[in-house]
Protein backbone atom coordinates (compact mmCIF):
# COMPACT_ATOMS: atom_id res chain seq x y z
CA UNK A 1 146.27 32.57 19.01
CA UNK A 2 142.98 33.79 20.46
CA UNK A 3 143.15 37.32 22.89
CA UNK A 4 141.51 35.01 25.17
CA UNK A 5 144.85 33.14 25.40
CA UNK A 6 147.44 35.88 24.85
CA UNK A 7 145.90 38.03 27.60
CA UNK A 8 145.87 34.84 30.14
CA UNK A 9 149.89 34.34 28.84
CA UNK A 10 150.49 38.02 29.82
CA UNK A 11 148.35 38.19 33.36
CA UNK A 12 150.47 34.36 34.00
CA UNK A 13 153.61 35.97 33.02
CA UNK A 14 153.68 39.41 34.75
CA UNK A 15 153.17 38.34 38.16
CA UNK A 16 151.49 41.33 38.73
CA UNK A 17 148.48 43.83 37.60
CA UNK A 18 148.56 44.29 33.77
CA UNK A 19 146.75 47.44 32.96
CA UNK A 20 144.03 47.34 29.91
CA UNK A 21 146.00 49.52 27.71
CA UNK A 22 148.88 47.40 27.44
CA UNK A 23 146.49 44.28 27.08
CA UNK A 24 145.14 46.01 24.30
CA UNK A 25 148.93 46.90 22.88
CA UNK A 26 149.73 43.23 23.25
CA UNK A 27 146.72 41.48 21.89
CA UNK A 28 146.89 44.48 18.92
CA UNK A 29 142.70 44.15 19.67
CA UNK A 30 140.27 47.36 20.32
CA UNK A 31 139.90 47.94 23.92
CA UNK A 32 136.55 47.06 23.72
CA UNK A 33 136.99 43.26 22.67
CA UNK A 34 139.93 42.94 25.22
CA UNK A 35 137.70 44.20 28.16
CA UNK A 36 135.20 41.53 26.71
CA UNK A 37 137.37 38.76 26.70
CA UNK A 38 139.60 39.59 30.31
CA UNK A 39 135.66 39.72 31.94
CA UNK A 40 134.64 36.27 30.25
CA UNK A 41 138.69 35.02 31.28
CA UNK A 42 137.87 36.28 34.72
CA UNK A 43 134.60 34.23 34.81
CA UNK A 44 135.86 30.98 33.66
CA UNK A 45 138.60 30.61 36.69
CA UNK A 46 135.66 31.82 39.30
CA UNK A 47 133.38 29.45 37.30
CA UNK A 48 135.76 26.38 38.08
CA UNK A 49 137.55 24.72 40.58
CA UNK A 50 140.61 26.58 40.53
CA UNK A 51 143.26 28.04 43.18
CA UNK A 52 144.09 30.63 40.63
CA UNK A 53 141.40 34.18 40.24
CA UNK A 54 141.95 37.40 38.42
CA UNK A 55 140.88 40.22 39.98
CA UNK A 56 139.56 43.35 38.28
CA UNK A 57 141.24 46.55 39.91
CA UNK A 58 139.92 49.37 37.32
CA UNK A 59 141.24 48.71 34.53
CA UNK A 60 144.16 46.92 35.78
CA UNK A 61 144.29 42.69 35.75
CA UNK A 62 146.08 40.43 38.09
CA UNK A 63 146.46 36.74 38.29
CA UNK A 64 146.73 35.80 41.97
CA UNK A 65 146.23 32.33 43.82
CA UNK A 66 142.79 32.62 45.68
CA UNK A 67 143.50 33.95 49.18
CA UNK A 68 141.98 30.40 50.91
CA UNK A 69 145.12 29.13 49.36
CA UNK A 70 147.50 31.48 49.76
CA UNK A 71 149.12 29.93 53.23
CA UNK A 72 149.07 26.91 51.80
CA UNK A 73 151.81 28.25 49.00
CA UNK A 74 154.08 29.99 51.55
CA UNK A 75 156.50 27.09 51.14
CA UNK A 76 156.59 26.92 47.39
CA UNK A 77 156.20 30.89 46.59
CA UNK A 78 159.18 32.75 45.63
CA UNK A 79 160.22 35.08 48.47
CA UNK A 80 161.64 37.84 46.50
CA UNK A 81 161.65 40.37 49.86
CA UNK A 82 163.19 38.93 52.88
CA UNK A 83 160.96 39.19 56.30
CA UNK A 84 162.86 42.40 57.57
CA UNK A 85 162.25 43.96 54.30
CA UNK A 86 159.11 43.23 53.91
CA UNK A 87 158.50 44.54 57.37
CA UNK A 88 160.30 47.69 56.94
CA UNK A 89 157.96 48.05 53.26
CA UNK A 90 155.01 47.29 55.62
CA UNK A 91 155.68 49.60 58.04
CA UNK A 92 156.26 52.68 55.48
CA UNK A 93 152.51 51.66 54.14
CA UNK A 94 151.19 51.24 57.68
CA UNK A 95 152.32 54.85 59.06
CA UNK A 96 152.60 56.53 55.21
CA UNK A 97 153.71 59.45 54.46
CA UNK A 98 156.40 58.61 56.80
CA UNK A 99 160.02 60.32 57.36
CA UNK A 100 162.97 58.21 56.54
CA UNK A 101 164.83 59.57 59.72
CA UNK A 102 161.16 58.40 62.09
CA UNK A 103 161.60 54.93 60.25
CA UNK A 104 165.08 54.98 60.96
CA UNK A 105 164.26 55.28 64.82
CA UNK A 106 161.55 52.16 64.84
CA UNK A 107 163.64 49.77 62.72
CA UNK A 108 167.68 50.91 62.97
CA UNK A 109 170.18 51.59 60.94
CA UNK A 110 169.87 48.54 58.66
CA UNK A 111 166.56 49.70 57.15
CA UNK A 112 168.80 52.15 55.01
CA UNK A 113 169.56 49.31 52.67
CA UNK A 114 165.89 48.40 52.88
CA UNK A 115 164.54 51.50 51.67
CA UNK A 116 167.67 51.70 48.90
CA UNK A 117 166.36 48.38 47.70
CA UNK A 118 162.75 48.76 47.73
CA UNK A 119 162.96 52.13 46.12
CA UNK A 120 164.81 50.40 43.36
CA UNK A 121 162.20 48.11 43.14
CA UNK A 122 159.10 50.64 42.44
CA UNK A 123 157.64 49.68 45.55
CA UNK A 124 158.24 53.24 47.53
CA UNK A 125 159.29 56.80 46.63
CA UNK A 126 161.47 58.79 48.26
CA UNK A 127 160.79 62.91 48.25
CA UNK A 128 162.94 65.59 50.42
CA UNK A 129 161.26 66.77 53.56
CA UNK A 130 163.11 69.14 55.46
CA UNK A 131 166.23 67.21 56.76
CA UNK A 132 165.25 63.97 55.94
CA UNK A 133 162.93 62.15 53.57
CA UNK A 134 159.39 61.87 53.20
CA UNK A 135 158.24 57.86 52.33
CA UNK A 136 155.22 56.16 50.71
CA UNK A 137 154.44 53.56 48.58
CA UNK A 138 153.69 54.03 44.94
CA UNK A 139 150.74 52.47 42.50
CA UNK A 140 153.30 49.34 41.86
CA UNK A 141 153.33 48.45 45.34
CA UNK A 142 149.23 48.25 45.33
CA UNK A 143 149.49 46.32 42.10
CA UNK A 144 151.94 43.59 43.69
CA UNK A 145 149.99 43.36 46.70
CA UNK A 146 146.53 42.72 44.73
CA UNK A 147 145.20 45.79 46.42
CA UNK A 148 142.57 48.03 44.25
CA UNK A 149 144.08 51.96 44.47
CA UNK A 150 146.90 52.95 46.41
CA UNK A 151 145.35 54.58 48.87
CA UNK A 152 146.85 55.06 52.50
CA UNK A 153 143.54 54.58 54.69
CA UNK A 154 142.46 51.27 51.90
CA UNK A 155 146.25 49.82 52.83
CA UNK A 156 146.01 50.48 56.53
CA UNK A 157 142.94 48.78 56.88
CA UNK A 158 144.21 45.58 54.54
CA UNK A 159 147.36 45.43 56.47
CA UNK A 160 145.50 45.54 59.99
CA UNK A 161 143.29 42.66 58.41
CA UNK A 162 146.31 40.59 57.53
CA UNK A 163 147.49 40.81 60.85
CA UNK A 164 144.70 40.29 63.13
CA UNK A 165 143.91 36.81 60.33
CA UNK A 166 147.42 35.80 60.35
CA UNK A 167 148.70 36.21 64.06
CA UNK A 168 146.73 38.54 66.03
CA UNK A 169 148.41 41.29 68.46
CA UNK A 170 152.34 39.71 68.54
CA UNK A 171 152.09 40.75 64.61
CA UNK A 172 150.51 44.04 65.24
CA UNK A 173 152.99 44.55 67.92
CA UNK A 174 156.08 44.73 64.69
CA UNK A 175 153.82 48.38 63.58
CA UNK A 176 154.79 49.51 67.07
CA UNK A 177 158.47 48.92 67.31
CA UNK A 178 158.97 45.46 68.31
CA UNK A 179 162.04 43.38 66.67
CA UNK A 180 162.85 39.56 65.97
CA UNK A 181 165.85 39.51 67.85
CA UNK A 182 168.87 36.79 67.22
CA UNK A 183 171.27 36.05 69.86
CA UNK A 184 174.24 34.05 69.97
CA UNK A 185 174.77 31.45 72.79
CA UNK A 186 177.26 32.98 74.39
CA UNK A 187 175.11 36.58 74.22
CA UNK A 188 171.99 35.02 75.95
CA UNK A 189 172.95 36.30 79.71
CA UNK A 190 173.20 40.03 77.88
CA UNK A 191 169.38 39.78 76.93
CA UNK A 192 168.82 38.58 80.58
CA UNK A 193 170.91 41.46 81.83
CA UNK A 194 168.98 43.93 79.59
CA UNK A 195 165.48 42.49 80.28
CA UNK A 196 164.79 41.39 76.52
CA UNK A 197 162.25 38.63 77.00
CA UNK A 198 161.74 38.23 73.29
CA UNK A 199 164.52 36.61 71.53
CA UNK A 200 165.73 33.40 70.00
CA UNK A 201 169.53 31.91 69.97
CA UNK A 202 171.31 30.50 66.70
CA UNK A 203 174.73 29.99 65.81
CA UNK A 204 174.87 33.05 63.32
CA UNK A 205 178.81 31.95 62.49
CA UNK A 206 177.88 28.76 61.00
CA UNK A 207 174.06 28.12 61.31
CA UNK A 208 172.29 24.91 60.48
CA UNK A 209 169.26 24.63 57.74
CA UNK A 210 166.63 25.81 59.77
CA UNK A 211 168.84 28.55 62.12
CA UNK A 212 169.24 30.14 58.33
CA UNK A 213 165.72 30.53 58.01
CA UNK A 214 164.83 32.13 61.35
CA UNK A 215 167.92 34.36 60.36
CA UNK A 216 167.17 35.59 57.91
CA UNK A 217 163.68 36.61 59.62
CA UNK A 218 165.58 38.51 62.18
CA UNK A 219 165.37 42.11 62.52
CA UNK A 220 169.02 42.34 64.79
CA UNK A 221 171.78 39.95 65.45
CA UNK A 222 173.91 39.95 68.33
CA UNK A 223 177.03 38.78 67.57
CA UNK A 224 181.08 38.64 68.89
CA UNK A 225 182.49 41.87 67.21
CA UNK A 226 184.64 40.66 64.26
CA UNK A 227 182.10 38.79 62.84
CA UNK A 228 179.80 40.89 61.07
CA UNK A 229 181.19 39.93 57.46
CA UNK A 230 180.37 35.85 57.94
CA UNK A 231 176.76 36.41 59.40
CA UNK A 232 176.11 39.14 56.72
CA UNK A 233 175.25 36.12 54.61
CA UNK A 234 172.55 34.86 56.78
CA UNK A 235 171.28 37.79 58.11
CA UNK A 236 169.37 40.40 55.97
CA UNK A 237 168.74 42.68 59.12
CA UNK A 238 170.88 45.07 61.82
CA UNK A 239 173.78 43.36 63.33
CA UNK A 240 175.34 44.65 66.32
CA UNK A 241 178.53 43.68 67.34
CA UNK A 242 179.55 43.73 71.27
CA UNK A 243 183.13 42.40 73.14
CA UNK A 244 182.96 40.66 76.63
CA UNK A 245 186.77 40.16 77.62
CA UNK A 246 186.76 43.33 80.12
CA UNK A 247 184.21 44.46 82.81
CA UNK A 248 184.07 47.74 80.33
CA UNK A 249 183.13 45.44 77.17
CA UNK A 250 179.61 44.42 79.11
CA UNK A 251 178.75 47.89 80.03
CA UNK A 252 179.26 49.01 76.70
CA UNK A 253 177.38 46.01 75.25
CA UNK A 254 174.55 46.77 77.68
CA UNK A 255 174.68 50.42 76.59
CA UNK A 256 174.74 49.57 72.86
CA UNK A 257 171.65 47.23 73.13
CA UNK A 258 169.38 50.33 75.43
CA UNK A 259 170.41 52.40 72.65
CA UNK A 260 169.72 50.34 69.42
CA UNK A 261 166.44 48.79 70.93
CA UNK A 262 164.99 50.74 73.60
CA UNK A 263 161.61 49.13 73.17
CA UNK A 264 162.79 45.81 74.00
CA UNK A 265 164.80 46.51 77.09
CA UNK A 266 163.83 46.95 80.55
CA UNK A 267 165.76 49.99 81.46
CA UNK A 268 165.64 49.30 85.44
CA UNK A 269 167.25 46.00 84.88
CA UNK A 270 169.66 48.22 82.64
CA UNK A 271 170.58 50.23 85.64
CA UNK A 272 171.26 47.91 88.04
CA UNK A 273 173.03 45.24 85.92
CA UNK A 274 175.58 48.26 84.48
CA UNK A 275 176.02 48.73 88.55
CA UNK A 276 176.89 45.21 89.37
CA UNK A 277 179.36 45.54 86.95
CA UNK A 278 181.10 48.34 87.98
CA UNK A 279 181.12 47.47 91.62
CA UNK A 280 182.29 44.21 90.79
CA UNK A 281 184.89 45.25 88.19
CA UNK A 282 185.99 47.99 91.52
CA UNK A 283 186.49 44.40 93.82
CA UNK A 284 189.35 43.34 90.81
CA UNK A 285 190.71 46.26 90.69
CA UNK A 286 191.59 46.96 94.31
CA UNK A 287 192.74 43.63 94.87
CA UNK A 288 195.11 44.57 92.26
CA UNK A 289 196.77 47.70 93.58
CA UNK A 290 199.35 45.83 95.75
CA UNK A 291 200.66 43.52 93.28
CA UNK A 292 203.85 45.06 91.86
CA UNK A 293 204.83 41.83 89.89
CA UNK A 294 204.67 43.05 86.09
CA UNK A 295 203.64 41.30 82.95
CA UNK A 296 204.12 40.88 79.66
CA UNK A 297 201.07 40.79 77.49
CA UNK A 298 200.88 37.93 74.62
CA UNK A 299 198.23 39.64 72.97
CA UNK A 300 195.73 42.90 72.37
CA UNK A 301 193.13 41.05 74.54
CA UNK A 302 195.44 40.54 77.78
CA UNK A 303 196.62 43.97 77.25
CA UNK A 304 192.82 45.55 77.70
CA UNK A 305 192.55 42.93 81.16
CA UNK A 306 196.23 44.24 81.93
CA UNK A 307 195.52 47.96 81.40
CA UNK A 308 192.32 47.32 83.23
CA UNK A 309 193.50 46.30 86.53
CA UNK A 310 196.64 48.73 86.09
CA UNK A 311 199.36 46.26 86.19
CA UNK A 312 202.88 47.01 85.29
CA UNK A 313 204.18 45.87 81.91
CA UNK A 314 207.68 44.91 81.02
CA UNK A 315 209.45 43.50 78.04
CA UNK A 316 210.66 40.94 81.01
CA UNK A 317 207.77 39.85 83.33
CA UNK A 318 205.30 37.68 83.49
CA UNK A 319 204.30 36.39 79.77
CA UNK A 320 200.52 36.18 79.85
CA UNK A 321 198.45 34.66 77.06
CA UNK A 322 195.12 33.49 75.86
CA UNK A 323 194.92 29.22 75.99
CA UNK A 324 193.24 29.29 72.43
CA UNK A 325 196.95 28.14 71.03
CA UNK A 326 197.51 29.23 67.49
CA UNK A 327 196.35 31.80 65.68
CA UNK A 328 194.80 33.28 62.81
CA UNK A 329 197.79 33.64 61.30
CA UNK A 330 199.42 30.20 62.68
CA UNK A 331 201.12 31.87 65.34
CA UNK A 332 201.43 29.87 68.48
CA UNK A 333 200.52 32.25 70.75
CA UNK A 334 200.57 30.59 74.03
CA UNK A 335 203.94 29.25 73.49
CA UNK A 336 206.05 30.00 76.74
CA UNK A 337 203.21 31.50 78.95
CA UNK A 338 203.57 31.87 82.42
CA UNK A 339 199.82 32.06 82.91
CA UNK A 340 196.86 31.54 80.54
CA UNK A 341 193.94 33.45 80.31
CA UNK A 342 190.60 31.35 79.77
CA UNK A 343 188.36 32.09 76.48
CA UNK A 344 185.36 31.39 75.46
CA UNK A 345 186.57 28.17 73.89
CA UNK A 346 187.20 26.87 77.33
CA UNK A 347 185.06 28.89 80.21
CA UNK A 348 181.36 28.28 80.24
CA UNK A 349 178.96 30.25 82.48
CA UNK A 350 177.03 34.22 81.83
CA UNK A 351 179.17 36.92 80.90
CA UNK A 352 179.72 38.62 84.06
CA UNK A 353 180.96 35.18 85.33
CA UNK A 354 183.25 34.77 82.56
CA UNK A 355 185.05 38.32 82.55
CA UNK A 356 185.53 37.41 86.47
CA UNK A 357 187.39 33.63 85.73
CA UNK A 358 190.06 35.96 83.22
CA UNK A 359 190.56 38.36 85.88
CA UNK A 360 190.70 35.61 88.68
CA UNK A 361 193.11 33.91 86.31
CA UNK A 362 195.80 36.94 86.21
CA UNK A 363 195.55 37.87 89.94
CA UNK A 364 195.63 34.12 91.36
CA UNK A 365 198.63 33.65 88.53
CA UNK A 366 200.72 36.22 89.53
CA UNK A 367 200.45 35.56 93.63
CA UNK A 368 203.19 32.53 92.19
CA UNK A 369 205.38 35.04 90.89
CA UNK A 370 208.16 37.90 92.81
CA UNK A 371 209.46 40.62 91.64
């Protein structure tokens, strides 16, 4: 075997920048004759028709598909970071030297496991600073990337390049706080009572072919609480979990979503949708106070409504229960109900308009019933 062909084995099968050193440790050749033969290997891919180039980065070598060809191989290249990852990675080498706790606060809590795994990778180090942590990238991420010296300003400027080739100022906007946010049908009205424009709606419980992709893209997920361990699998970014059976559960879910992405949300359409609520959760409430019939809640979701509307409860009144049947556990849950509460396998409509149809459903049930 030549060095010619040993050192084109080793740039092929390290995937990334091979320094000259340990080309000269593999090929067991002077330095000098290894230099020599990387420049004429380096020559005879720019010399030819070829997708493939290696790229000289001071004494360092890496094999790389020519950048004309690069989208072209999106499809086919192995995606070893997922999107949020690689956004929370850019985003450390965009702002670097950058504190853990100030990443935190543009990307959530999820970007812990980010950093965990991309330090573990060699592509950022982590020092103390203070209270929190001071981040950068190291020499391995420049390598990876193809870039020449890991040098802040020289990785700003190739990042801003990228971005402005590859999709102008909705990909610079990601560098200035802006998520990929995934929403659940039944969630949609939330962004609309929240003012988040920018959002797209999969079925994270059990998403088709092409929902996984744009998952797994996502920075957060909106999901029904409960079901953070089944979309884990599809979704490498923040999930938030909200409720929606009480008027409470919506403010809350409101309140959760101003907190976790106050960039996104339109914090006057905040204010007044959290008041709509409450005024028309106050409408339920006092239509309630003369009803002295009490109930007997079927389940930890009819007790929330019950408590809610401050009903009396009684081992002997009224048995109220979902209309979802059986369940988990095989229990048939709506056997001998008085009155069934709708759920959200059988009322359609926003949020707001579903909480009201379970309240209506109690109140207009029990004006059948005397104490």
């Amino acid at each position: 075997m030549s060095e010619l062909e040993i050192i084109e084995a080793a740039l092929f099968a390290a995937g990334r920048a091979v320094s000259l050193e340990k080309l000269t440790k593999i090929t067991g050749k002077p330095k000098k004759t290894v230099l020599s033969a990387v420049q004429k290997l380096a020559e005879a891919y720019s010399s030819r028709r070829s997708g493939i180039e290696i790229l000289d980065l001071g004494e360092r070598y890496v094999m790389q598909v020519k950048p004309e060809y690069s989208e072209l191989m999106r499809e086919v290249a192995p995606k070893e970071l997922s999107a949020p990852k690689l956004r929370t990675l850019s985003m450390i080498a965009y702002h670097q030297p950058l504190l853990q706790s100030d990443l935190i606060e543009m990307r959530g809590s999820g970007a812990y496991d980010h950093i965990k795994d991309l330090i573990e990778r060699g592509f950022v180090e982590s020092v103390p600073c203070g209270r929190s942590r001071q981040l950068s990238t190291t020499p391995l991420f420049a390598d990876y990337f193809g870039l020449k010296r890991n040098d802040p300003k020289a990785i700003k400027e190739k990042i801003l390049e990228l971005l402005r080739s590859q999709g102008g100022q909705s990909e610079i906007n990601l560098w200035i706080g802006k998520k990929t946010i995934a929403v659940t049908p039944m969630y949609e009205s939330l962004m609309n009572m929240c003012g988040i424009r920018e959002y797209f709606i999969a079925n994270a419980y059990s998403p088709s072919k092409e929902e996984i992709s744009r998952l797994l893209e996502a920075d957060v997920a909106v999901i029904s609480a409960g079901y953070s361990e089944t979309v884990r699998q599809y979704c490498d970014g923040e999930i938030l979990e909200v409720r929606s059976t009480t008027f409470e559960d919506l403010i809350e879910a409101i309140a959760l979503l101003a907190e976790e992405l106050p960039d996104e949300v339109d914090s006057k359409i905040v204010e007044n949708s959290i008041k709509k609520i409450r005024e028309t959760r106050e409408k339920y409430v006092s239509s309630a106070v003369l009803i002295e019939t009490k109930v007997k809640p079927a389940t930890e979701m009819v007790s929330r409504i019950v408590n809610d509307l401050s009903l009396g409860i009684s081992a002997e009144g009224v048995f109220i229960a979902p209309d979802y049947g059986t369940s988990k556990s095989g229990v048939k849950i709506e056997k001998g109900a008085q009155i069934l509460i709708p759920t959200h396998r059988t009322v359609e409509g926003e949020l707001l308009q579903r909480v009201c149809t379970k309240y209506d459903s109690i109140l207009e049930g029990l004006k059948k019933f005397k104490d």
